[in-house]
C-alpha atoms as a PDB file:
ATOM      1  CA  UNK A   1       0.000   0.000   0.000  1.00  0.00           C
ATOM      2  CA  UNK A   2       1.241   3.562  -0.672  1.00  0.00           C
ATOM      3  CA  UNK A   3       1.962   6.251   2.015  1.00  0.00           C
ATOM      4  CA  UNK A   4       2.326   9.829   1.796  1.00  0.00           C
ATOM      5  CA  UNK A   5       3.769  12.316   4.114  1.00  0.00           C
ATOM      6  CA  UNK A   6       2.037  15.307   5.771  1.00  0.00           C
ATOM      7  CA  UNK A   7       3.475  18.009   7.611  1.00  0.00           C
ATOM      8  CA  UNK A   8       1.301  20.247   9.853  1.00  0.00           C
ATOM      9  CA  UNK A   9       1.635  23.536  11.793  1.00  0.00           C
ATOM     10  CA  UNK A  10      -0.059  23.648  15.100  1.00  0.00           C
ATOM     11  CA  UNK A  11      -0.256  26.715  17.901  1.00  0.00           C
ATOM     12  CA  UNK A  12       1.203  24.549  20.834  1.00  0.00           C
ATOM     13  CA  UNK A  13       2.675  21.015  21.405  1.00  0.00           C
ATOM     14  CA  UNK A  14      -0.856  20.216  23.087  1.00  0.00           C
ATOM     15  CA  UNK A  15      -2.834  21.221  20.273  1.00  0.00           C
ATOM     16  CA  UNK A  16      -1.018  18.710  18.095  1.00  0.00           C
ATOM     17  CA  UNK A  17      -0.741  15.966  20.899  1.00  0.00           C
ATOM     18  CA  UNK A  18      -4.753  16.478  21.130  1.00  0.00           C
ATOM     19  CA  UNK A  19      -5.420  14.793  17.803  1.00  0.00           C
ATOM     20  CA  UNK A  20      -2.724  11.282  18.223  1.00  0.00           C
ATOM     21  CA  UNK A  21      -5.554   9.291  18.963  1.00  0.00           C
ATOM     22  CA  UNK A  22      -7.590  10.034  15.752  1.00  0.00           C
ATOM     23  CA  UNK A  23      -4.350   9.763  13.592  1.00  0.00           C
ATOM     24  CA  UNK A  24      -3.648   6.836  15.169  1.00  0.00           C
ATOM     25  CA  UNK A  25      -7.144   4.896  14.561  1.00  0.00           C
ATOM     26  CA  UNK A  26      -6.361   5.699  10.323  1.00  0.00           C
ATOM     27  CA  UNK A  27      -3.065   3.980  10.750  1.00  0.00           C
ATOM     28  CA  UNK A  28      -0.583   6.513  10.732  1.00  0.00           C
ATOM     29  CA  UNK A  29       2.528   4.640  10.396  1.00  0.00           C
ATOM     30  CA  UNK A  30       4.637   7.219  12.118  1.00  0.00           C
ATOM     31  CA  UNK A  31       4.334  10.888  14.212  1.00  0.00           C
ATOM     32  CA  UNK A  32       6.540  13.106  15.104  1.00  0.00           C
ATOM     33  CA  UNK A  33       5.627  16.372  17.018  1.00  0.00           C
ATOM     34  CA  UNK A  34       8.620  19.012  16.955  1.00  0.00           C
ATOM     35  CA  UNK A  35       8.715  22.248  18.405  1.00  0.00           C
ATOM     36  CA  UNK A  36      10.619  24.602  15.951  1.00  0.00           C
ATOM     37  CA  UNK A  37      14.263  24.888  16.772  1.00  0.00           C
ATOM     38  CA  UNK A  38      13.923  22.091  19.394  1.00  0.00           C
ATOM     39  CA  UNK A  39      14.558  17.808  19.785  1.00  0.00           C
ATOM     40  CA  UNK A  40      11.626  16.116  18.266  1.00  0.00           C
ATOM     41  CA  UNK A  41       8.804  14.187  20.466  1.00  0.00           C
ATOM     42  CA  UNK A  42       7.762  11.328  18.735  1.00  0.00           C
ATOM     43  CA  UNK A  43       4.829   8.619  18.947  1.00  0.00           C
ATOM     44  CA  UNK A  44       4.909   5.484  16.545  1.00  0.00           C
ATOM     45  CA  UNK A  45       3.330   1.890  16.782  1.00  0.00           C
ATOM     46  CA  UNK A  46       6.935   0.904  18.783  1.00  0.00           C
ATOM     47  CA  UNK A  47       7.066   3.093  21.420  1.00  0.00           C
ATOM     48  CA  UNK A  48       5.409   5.136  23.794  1.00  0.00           C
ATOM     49  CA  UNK A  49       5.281   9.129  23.956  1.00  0.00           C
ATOM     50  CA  UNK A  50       8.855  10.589  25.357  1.00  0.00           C
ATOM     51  CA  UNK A  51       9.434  13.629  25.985  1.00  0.00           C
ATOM     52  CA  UNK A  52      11.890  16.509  25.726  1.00  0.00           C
ATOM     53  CA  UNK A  53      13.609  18.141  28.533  1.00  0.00           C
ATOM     54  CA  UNK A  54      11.317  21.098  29.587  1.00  0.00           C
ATOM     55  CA  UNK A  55       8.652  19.822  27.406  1.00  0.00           C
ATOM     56  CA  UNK A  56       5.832  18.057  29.689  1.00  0.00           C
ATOM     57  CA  UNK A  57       3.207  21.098  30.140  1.00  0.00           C
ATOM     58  CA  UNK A  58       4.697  23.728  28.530  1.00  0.00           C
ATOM     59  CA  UNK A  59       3.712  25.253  25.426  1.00  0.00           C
ATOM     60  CA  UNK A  60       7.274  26.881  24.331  1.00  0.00           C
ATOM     61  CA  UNK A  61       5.960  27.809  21.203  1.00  0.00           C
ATOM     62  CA  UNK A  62       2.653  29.821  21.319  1.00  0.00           C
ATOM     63  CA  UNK A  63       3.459  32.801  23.842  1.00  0.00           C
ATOM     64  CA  UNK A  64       0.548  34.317  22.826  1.00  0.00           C
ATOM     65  CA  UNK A  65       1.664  36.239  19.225  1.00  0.00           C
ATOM     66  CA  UNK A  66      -0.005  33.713  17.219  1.00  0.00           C
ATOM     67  CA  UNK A  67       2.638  31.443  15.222  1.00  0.00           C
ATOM     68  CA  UNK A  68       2.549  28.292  14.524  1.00  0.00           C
ATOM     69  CA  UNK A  69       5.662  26.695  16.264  1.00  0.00           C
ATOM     70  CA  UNK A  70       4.765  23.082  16.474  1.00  0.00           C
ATOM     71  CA  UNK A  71       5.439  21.051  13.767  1.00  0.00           C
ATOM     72  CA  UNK A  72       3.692  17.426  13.271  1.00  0.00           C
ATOM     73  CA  UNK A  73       5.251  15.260  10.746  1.00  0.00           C
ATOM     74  CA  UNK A  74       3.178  11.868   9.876  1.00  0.00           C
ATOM     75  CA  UNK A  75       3.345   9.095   7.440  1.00  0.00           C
ATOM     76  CA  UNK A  76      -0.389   7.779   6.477  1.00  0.00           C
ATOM     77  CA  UNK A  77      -1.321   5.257   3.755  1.00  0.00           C
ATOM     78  CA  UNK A  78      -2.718   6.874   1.060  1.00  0.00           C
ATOM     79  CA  UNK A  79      -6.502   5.605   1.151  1.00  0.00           C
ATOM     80  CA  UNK A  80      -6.448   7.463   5.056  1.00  0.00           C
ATOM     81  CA  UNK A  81      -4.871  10.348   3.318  1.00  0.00           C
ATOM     82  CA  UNK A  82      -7.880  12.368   3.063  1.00  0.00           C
ATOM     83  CA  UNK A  83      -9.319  11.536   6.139  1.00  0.00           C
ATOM     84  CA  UNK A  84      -5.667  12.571   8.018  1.00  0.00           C
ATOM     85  CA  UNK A  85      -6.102  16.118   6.418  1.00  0.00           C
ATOM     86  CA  UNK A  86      -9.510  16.592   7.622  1.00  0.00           C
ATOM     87  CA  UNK A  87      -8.669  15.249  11.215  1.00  0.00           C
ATOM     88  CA  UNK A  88      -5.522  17.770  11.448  1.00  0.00           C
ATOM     89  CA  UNK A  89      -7.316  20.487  10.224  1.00  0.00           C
ATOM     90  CA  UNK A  90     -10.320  20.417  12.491  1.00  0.00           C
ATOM     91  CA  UNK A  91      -7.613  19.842  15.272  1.00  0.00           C
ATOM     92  CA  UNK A  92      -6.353  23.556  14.428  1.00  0.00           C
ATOM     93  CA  UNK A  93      -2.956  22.271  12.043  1.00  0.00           C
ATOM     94  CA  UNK A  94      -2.386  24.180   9.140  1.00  0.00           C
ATOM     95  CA  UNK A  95      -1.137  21.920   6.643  1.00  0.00           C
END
């Protein structure tokens, strides 16, 4: 089966984090959630969510001027494709 990449924009680290479940249940294959400039946080079938030094409750990227500091990275098989999109935008991403 095919996959394609996405990459997504998000407010905050818990914006992203708030839609893992639903990427998960189309078979992502693999999610990372970076903040920009920082070590990745990632979440794939293997392993369980880690996190980055200073990362658990913070939002370091949205300090209230509005960008879009978070950056989830996914591989989804292509039927899901669609469906991924819709799911990440209605989560507040900006694909």
């Amino acid at each position: 089966m095919a996959e394609k990449s996405m990459q997504a924009y998000f407010h905050s680290s818990a914006e992203a984090q708030s839609i893992l479940t639903k990427l998960k249940a189309l078979r992502v294959k693999d999610v990372q959630i970076n903040q920009v400039g920082s070590n990745p946080v990632e979440e794939n079938s293997q392993t369980a969510m880690t996190s980055a030094v200073g990362f658990e409750g913070e939002d370091t990227a949205s300090d209230g001027d509005g960008r879009l500091g978070t950056l989830l990275t996914a591989l989804i098989d292509e039927v899901s494709y669609k469906q991924a999109v819709r799911v990440v935008r209605d989560g507040g991403g900006v694909i």
